[in-house]
N, C-alpha and C. Protein backbone atom coordinates (compact mmCIF):
# COMPACT_ATOMS: atom_id res chain seq x y z
N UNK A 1 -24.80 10.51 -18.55
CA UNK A 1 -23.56 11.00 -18.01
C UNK A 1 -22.53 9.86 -18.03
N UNK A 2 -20.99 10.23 -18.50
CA UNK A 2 -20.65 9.03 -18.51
C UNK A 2 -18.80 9.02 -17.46
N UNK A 3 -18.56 8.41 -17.12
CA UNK A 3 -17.05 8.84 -16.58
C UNK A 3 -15.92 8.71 -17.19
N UNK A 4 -15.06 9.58 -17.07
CA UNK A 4 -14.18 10.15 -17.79
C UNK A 4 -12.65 9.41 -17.11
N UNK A 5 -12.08 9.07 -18.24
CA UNK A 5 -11.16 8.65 -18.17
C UNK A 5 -10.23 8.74 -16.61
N UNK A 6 -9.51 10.16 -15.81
CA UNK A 6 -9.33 10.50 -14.96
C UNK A 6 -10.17 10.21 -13.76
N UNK A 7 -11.51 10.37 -13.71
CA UNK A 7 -12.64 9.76 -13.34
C UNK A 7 -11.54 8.06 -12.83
N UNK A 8 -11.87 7.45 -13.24
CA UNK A 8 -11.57 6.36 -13.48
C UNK A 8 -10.51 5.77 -12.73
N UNK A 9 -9.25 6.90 -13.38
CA UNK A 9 -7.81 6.79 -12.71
C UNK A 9 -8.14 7.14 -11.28
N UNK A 10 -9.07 8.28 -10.65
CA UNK A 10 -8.60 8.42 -9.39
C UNK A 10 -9.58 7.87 -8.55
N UNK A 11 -10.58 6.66 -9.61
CA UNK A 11 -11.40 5.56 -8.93
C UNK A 11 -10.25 4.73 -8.14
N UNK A 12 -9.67 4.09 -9.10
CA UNK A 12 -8.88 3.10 -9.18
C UNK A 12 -7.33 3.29 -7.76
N UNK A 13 -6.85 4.53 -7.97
CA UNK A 13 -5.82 5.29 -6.80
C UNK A 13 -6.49 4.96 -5.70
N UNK A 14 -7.93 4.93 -5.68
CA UNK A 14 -8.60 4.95 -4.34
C UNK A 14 -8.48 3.41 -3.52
N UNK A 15 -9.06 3.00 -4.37
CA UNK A 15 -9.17 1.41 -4.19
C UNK A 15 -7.62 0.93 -4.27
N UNK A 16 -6.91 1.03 -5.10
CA UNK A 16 -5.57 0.38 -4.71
C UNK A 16 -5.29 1.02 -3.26
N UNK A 17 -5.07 1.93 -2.58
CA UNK A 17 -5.11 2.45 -1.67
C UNK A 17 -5.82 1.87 -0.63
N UNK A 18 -7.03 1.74 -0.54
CA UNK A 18 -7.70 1.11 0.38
C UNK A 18 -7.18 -0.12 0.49
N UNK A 19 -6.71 -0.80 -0.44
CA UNK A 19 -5.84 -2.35 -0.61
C UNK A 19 -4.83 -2.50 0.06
N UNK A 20 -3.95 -1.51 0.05
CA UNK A 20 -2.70 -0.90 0.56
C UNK A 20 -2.84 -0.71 2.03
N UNK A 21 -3.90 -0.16 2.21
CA UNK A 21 -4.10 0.19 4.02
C UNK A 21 -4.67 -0.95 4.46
N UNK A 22 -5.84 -1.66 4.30
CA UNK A 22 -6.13 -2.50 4.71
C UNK A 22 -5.19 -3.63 5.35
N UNK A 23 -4.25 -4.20 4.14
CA UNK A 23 -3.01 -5.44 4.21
C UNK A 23 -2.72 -4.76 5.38
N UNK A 24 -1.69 -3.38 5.20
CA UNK A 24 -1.06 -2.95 6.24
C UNK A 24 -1.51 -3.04 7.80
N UNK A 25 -3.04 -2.42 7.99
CA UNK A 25 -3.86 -2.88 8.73
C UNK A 25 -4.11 -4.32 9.54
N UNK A 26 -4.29 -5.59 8.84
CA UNK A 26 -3.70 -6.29 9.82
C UNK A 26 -2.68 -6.59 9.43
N UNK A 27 -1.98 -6.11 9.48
CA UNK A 27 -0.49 -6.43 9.98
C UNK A 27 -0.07 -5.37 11.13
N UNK A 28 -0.81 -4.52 11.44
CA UNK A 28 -0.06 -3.57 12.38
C UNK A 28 0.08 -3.86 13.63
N UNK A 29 -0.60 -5.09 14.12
CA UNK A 29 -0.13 -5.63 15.87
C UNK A 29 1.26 -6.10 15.63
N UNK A 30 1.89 -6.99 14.28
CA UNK A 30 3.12 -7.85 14.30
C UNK A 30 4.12 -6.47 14.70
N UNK A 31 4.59 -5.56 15.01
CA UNK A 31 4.91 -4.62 15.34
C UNK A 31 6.09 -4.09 14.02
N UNK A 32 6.39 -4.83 13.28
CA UNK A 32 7.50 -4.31 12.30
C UNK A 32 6.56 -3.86 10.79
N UNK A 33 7.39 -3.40 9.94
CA UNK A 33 7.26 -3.41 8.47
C UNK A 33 7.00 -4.46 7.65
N UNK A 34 6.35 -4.20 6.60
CA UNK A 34 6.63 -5.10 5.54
C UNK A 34 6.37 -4.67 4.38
N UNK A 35 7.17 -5.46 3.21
CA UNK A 35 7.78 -4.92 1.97
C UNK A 35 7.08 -4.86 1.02
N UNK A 36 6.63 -3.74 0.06
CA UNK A 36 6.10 -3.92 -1.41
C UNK A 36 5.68 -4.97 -1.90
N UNK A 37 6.83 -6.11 -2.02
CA UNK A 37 6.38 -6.90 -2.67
C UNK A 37 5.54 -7.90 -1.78
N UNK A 38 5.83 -8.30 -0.33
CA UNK A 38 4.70 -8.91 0.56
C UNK A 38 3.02 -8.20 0.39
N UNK A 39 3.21 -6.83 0.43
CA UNK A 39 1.74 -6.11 0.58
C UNK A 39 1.03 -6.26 -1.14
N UNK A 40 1.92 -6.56 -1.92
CA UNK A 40 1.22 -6.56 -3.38
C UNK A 40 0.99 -8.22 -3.25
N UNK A 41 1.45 -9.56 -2.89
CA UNK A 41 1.23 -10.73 -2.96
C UNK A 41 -0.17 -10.60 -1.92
N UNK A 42 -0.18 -10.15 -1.03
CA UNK A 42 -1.80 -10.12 -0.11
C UNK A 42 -2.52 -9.21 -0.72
N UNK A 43 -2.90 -8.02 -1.37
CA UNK A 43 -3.29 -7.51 -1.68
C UNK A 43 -4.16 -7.92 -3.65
N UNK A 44 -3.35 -9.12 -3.93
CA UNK A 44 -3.71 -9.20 -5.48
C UNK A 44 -2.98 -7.71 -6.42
N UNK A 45 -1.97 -7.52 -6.20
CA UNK A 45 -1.77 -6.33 -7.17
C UNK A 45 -0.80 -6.46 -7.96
N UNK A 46 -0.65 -6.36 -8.93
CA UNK A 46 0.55 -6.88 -10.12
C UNK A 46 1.61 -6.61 -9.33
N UNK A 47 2.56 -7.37 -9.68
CA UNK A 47 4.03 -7.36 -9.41
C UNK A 47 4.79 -7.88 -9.95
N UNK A 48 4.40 -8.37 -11.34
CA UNK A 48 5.75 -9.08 -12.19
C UNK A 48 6.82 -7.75 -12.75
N UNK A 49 7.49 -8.54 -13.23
CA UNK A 49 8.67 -6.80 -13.95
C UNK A 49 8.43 -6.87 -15.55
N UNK A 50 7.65 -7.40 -16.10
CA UNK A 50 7.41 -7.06 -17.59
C UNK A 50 8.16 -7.23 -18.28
N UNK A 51 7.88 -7.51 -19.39
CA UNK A 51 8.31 -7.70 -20.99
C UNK A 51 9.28 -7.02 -20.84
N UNK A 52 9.60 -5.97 -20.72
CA UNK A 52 11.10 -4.86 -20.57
C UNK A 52 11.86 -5.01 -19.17
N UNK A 53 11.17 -5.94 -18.13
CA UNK A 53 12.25 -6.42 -16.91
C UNK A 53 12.05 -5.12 -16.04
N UNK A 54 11.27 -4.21 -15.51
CA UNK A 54 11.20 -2.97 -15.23
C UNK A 54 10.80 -3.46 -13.31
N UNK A 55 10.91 -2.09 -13.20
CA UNK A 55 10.39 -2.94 -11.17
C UNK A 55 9.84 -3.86 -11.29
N UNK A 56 10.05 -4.85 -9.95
CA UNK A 56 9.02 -5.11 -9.23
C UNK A 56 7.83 -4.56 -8.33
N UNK A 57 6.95 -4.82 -8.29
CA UNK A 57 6.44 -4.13 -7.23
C UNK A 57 6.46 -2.57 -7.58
N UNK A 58 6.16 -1.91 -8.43
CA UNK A 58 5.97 -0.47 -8.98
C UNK A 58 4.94 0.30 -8.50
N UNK A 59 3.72 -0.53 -8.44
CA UNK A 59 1.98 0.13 -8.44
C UNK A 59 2.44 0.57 -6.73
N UNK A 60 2.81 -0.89 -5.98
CA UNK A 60 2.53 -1.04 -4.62
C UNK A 60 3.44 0.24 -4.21
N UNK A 61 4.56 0.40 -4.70
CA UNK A 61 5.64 1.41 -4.62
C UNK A 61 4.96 2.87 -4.36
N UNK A 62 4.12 2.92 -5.86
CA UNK A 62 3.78 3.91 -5.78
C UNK A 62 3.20 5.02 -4.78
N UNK A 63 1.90 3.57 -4.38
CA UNK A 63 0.76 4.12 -3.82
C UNK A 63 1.23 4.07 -2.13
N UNK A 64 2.43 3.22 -2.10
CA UNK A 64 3.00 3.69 -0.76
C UNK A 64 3.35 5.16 -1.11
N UNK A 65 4.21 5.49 -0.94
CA UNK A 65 4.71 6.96 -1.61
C UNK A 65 3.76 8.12 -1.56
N UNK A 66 2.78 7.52 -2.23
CA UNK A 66 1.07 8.35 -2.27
C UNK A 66 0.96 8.88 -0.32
N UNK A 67 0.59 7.75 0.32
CA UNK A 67 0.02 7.13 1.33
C UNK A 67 1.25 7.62 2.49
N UNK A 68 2.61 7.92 2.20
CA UNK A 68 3.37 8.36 3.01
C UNK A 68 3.34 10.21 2.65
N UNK A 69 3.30 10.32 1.71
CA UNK A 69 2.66 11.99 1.55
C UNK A 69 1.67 12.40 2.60
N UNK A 70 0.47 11.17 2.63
CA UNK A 70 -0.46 12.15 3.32
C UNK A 70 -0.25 11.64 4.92
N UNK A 71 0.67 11.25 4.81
CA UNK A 71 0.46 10.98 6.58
C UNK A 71 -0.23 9.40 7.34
N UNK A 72 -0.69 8.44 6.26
CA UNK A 72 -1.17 7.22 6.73
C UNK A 72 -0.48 6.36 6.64
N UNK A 73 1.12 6.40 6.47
CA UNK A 73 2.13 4.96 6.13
C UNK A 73 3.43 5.78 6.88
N UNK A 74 4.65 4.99 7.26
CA UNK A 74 5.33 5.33 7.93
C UNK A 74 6.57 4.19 7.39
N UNK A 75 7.68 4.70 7.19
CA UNK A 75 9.12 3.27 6.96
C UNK A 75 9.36 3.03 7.96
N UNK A 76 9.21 1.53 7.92
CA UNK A 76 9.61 0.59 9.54
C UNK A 76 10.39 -0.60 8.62
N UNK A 77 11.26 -1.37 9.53
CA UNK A 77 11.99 -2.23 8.79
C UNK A 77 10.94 -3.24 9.57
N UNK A 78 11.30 -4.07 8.26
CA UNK A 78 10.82 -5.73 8.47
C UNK A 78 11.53 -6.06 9.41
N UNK A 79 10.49 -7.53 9.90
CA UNK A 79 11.35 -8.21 10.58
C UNK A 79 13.14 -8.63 10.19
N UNK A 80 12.85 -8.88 8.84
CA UNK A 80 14.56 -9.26 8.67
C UNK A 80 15.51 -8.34 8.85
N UNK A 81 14.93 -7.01 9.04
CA UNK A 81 16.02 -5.25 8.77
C UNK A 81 15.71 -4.70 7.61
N UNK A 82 15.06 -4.98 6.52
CA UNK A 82 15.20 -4.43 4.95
C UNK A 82 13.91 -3.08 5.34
N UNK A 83 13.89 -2.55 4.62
CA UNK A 83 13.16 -1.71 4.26
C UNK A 83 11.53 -1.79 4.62
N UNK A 84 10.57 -1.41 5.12
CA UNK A 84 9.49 -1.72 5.25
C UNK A 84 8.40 -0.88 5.09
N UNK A 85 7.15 -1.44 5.72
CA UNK A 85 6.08 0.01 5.59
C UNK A 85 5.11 -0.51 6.81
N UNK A 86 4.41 0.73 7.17
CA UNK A 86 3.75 0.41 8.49
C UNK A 86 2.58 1.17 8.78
N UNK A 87 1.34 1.56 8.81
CA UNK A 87 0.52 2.10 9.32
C UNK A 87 1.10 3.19 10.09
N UNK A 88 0.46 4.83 10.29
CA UNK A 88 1.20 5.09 10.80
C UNK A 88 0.27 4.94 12.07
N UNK A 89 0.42 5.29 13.65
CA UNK A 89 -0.45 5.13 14.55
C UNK A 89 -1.67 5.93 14.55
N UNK A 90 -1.69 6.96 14.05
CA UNK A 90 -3.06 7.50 13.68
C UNK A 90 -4.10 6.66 12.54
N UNK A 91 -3.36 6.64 11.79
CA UNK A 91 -4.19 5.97 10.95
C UNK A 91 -4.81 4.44 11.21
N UNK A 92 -3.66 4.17 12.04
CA UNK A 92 -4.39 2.71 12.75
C UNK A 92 -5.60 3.07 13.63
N UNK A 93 -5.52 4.16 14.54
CA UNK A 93 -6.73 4.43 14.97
C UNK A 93 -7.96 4.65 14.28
N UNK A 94 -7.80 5.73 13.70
CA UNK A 94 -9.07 5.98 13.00
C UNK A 94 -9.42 4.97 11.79
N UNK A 95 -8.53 3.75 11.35
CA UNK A 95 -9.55 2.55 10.82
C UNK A 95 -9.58 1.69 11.79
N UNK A 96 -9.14 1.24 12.45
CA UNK A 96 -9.65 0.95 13.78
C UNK A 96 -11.12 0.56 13.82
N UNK A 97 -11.64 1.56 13.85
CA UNK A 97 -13.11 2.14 14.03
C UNK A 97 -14.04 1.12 12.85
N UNK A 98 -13.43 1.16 11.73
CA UNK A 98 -14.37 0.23 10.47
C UNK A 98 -14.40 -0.85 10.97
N UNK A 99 -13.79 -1.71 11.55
CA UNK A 99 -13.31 -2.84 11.71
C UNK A 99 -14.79 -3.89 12.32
């Protein structure tokens, strides 16, 4: 049996995801947000803008986006005011629990 391409892709969604919550995770006592490109530098996840100059921070973008669909991320501004991302309080609870 072997895994299939898609297979693969929504290996991979998972685990970036778990990457994504985790960072966020501890960070959720500092009480504010923080930005794409902070959660992709802790996380190890590409963030250059490529040969064609295209986002920064795209994947991390994404899978926020993903992660605010289902209800586990929330926009909080950073400490400085810009734009941010945050655990939402449920979801801090129930990983909580792994910890």
């Amino acid at each position: 049996m072997s895994i299939r391409p898609k297979q693969f892709g929504r290996l991979g969604t998972f685990y970036l995801q778990e990457a994504v919550l985790d960072v966020l995770g501890e960070h959720y006592n500092e009480g504010y947000g923080i930005g794409p490109s902070e959660i992709s530098r802790r996380a190890g996840i590409y963030r250059e803008r490529g040969p064609d100059d295209k986002m920064n921070d795209a994947i991390v973008t994404g899978i926020l986006n993903t992660l605010q669909e289902q209800n586990k991320v929330e926009r909080t501004p950073q400490e400085n005011q810009r734009g941010g991302w945050r655990l939402t309080a449920e979801e801090f609870e129930r990983r909580r629990d792994d910890v």
